[in-house]
PDB file of N, CA and C in Angstrom:
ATOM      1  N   UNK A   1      10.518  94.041  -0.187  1.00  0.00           N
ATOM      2  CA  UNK A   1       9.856  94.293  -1.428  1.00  0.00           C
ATOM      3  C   UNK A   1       9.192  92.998  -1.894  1.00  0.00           C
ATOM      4  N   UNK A   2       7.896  93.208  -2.363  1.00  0.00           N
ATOM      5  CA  UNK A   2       7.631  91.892  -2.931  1.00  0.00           C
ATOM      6  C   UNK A   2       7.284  91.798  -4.397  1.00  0.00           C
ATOM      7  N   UNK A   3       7.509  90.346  -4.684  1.00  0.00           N
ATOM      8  CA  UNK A   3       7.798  90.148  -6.221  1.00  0.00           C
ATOM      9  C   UNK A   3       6.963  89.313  -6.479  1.00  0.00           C
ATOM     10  N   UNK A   4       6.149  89.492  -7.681  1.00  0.00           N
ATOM     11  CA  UNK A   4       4.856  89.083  -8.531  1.00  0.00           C
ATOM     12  C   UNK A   4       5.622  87.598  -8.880  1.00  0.00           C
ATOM     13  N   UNK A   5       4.699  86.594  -8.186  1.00  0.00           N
ATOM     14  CA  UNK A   5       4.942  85.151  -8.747  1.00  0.00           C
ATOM     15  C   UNK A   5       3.824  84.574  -9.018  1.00  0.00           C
ATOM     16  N   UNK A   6       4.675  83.848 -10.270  1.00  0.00           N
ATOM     17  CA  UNK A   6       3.591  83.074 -11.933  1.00  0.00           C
ATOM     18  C   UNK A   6       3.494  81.652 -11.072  1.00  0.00           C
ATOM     19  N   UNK A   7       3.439  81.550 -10.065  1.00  0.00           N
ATOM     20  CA  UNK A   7       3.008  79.882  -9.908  1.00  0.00           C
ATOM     21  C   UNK A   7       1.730  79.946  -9.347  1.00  0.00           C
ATOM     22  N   UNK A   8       0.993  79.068  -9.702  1.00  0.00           N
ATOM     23  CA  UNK A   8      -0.427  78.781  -8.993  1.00  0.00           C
ATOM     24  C   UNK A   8      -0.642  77.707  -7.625  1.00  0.00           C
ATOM     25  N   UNK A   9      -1.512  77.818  -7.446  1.00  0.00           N
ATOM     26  CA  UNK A   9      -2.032  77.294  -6.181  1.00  0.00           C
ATOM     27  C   UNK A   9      -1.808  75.671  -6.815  1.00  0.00           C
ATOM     28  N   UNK A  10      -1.399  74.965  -5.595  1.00  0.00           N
ATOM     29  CA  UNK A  10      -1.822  73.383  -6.511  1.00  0.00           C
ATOM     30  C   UNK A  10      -3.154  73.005  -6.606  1.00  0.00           C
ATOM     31  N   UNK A  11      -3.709  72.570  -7.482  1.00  0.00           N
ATOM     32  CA  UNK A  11      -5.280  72.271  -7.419  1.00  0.00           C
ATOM     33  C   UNK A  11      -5.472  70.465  -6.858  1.00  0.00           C
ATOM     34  N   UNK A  12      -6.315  70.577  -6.061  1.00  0.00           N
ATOM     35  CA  UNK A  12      -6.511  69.526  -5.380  1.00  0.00           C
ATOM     36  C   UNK A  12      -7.412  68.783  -6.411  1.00  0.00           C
ATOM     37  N   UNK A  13      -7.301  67.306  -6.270  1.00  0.00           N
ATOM     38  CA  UNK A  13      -8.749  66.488  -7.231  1.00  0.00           C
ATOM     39  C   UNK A  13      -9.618  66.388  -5.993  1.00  0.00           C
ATOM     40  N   UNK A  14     -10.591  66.741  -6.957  1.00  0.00           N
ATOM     41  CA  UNK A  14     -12.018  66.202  -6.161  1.00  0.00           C
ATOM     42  C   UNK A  14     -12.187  64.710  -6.082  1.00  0.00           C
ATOM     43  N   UNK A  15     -12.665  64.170  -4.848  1.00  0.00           N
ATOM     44  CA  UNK A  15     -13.548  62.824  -4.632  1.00  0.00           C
ATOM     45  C   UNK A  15     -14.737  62.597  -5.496  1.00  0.00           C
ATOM     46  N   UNK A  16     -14.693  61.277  -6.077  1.00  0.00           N
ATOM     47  CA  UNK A  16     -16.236  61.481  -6.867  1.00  0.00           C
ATOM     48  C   UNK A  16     -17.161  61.319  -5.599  1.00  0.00           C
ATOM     49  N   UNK A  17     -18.319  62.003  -6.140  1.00  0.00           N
ATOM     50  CA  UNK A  17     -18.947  62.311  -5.030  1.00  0.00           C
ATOM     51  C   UNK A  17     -19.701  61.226  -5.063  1.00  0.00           C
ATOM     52  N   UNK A  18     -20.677  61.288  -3.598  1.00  0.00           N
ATOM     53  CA  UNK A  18     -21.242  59.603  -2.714  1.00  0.00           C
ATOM     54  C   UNK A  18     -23.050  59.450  -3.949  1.00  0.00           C
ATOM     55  N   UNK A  19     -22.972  60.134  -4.372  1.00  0.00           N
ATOM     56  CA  UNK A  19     -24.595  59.971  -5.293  1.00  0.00           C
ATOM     57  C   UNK A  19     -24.136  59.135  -6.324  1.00  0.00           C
ATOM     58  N   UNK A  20     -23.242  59.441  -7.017  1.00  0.00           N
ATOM     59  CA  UNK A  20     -22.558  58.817  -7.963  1.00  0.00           C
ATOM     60  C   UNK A  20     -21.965  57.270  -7.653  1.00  0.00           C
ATOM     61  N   UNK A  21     -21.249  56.653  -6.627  1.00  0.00           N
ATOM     62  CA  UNK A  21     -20.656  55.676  -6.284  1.00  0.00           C
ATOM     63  C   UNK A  21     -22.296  54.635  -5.943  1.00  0.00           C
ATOM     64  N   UNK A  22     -23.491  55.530  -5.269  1.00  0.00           N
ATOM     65  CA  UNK A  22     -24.414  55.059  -4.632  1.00  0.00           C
ATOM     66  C   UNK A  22     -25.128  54.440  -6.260  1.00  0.00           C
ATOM     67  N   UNK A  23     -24.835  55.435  -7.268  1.00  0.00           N
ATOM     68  CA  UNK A  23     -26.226  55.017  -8.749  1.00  0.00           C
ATOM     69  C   UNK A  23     -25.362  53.833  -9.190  1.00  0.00           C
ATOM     70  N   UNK A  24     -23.656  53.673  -9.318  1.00  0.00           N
ATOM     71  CA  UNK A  24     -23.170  52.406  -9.674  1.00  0.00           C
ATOM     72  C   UNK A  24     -23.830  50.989  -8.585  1.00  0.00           C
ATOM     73  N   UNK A  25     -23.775  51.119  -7.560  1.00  0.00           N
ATOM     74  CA  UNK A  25     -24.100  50.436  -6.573  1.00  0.00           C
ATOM     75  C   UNK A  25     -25.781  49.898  -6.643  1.00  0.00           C
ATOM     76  N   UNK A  26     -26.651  50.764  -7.067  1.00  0.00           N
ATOM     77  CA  UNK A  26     -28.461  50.318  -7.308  1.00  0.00           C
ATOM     78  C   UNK A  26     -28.270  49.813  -8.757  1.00  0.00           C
ATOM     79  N   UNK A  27     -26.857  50.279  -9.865  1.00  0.00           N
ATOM     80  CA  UNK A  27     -27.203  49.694 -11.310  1.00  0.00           C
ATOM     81  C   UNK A  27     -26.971  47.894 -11.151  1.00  0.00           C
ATOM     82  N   UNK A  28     -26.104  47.809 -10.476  1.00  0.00           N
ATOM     83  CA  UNK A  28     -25.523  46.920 -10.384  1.00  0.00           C
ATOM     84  C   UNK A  28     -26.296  45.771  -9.419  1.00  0.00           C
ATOM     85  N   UNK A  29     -26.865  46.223  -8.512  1.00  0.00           N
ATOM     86  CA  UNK A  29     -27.793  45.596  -7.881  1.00  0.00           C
ATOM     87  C   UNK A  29     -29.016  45.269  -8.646  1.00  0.00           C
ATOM     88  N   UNK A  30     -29.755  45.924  -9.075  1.00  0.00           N
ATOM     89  CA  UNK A  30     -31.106  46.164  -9.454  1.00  0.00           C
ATOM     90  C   UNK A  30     -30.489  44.979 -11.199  1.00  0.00           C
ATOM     91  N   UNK A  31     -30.089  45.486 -11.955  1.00  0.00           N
ATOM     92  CA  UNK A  31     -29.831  45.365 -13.690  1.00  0.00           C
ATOM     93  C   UNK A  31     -28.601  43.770 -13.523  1.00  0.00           C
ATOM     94  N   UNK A  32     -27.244  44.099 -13.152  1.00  0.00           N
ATOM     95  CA  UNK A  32     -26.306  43.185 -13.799  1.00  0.00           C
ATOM     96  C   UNK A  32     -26.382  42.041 -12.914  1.00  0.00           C
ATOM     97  N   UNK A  33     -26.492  42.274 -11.630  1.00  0.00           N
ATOM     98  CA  UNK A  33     -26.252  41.076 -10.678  1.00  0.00           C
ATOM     99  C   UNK A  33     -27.501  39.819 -11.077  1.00  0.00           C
ATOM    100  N   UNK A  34     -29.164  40.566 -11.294  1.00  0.00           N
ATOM    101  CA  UNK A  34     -29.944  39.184 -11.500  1.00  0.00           C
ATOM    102  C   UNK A  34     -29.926  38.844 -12.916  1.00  0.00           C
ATOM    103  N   UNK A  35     -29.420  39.430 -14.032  1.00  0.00           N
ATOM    104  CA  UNK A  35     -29.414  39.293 -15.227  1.00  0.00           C
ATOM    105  C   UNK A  35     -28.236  38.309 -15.425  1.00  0.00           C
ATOM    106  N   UNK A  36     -27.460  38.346 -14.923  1.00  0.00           N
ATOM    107  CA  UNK A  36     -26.051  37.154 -14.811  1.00  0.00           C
ATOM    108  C   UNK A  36     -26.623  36.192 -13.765  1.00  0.00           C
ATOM    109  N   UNK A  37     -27.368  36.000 -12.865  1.00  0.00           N
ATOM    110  CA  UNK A  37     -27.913  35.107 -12.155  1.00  0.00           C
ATOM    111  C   UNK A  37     -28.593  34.367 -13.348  1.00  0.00           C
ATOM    112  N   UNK A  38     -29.377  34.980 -13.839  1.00  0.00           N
ATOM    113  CA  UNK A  38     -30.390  34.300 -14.837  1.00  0.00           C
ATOM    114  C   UNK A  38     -29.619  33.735 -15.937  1.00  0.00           C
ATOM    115  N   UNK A  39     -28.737  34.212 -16.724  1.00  0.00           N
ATOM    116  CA  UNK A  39     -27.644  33.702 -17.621  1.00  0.00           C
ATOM    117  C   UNK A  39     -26.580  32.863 -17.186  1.00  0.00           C
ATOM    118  N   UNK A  40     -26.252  32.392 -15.646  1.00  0.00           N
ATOM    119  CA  UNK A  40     -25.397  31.188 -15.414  1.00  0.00           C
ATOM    120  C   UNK A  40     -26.617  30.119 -14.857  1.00  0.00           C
ATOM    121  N   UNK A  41     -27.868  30.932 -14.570  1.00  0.00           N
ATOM    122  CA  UNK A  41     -28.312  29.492 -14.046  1.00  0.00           C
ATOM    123  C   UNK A  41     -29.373  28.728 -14.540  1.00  0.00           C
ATOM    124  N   UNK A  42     -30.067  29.320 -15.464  1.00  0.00           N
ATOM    125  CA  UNK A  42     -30.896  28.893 -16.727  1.00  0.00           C
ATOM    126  C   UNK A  42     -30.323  27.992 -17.051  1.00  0.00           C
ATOM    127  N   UNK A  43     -31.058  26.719 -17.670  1.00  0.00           N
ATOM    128  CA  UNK A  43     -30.578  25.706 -18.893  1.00  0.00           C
ATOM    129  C   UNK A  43     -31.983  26.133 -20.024  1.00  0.00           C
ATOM    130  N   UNK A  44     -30.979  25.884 -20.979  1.00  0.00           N
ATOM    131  CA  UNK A  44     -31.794  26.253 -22.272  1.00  0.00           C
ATOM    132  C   UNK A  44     -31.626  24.924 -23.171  1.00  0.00           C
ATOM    133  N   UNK A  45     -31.281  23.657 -22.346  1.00  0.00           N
ATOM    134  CA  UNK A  45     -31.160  22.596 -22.997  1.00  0.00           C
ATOM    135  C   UNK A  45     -32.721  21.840 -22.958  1.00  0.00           C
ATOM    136  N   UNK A  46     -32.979  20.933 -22.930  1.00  0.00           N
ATOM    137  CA  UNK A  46     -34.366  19.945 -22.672  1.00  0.00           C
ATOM    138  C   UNK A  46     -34.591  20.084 -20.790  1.00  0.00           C
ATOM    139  N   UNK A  47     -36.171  20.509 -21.120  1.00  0.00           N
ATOM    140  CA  UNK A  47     -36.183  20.535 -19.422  1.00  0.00           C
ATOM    141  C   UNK A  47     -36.392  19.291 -18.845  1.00  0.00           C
ATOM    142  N   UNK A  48     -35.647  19.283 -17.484  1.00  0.00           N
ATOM    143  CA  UNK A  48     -35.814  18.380 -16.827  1.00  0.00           C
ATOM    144  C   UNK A  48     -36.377  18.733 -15.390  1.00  0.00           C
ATOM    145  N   UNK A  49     -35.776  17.746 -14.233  1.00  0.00           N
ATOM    146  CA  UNK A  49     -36.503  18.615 -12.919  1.00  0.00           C
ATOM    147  C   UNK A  49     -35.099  19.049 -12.526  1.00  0.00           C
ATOM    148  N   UNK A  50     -33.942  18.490 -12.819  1.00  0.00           N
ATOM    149  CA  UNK A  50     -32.792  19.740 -12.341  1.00  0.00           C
ATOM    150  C   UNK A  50     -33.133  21.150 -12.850  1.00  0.00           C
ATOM    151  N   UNK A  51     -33.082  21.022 -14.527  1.00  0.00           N
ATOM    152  CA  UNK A  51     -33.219  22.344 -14.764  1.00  0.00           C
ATOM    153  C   UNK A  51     -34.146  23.263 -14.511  1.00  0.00           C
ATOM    154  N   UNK A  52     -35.607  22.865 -13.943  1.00  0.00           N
ATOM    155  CA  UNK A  52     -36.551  23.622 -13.795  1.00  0.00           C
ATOM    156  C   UNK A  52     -36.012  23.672 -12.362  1.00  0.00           C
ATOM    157  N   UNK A  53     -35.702  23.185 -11.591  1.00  0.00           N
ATOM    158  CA  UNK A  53     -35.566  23.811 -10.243  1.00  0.00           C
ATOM    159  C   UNK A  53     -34.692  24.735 -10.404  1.00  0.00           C
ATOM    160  N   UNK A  54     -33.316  24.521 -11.142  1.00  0.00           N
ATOM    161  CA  UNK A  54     -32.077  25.931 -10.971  1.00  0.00           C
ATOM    162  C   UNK A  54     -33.060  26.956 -12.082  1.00  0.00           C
ATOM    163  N   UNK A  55     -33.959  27.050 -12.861  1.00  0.00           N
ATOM    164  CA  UNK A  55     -34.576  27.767 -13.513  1.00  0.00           C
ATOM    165  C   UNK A  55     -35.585  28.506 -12.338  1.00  0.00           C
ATOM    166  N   UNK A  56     -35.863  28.062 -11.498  1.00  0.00           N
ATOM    167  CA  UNK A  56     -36.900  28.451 -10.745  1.00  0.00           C
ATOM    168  C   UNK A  56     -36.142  29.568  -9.476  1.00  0.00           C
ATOM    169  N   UNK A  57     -35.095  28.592  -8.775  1.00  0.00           N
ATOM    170  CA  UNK A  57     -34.006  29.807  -8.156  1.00  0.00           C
ATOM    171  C   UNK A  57     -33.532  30.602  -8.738  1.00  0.00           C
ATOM    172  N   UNK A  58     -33.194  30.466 -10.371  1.00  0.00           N
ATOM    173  CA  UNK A  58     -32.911  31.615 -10.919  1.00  0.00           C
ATOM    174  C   UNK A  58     -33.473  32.967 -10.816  1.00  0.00           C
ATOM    175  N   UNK A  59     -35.001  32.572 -10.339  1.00  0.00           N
ATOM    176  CA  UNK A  59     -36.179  33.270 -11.144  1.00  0.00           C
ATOM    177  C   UNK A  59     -35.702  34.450  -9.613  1.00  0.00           C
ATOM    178  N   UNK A  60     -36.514  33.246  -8.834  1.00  0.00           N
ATOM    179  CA  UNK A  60     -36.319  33.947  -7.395  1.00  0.00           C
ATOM    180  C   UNK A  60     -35.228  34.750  -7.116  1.00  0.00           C
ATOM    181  N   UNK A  61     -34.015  34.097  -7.604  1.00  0.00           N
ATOM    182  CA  UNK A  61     -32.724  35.337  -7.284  1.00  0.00           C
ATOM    183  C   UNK A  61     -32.828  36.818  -7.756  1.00  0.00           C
ATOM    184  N   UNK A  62     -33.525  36.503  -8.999  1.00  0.00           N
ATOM    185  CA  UNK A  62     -33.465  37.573 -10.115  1.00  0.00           C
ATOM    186  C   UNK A  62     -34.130  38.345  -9.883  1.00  0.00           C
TER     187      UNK A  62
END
C-alpha cells in the first residue's frame, strides 16, 4: 500500500551563471582597475619630471 508523503524534493542551488561572473570581470577591467591606477599614481602635488612621468604611465595604464 502506498502512503502520501509531505516531504519535498531537495532543491538544488543554482550556479550563478558564466554572463554574470563574465559582466563583474569587463566592470572591473574596463571602470575600477584604471581608475585606481590613476588615483595611486597621479601626484597632485607641484609637477615635476617624476611626477609627470608616473602621471604619464598612469595615463597609459588607464
Amino acid at each position: 500500500m502506498r502512503t502520501l508523503s509531505l516531504e519535498t524534493a531537495p532543491v538544488l542551488a543554482r550556479p550563478v551563471p558564466w554572463w554574470s561572473r563574465r559582466r563583474v570581470i569587463l566592470v572591473l577591467s574596463v571602470v575600477v582597475i584604471p581608475v585606481l591606477l590613476a588615483v595611486l599614481l597621479n601626484s597632485y602635488g607641484p609637477l615635476t619630471v617624476e611626477s609627470a612621468i608616473r602621471m604619464a604611465c598612469a595615463t597609459i595604464a588607464g
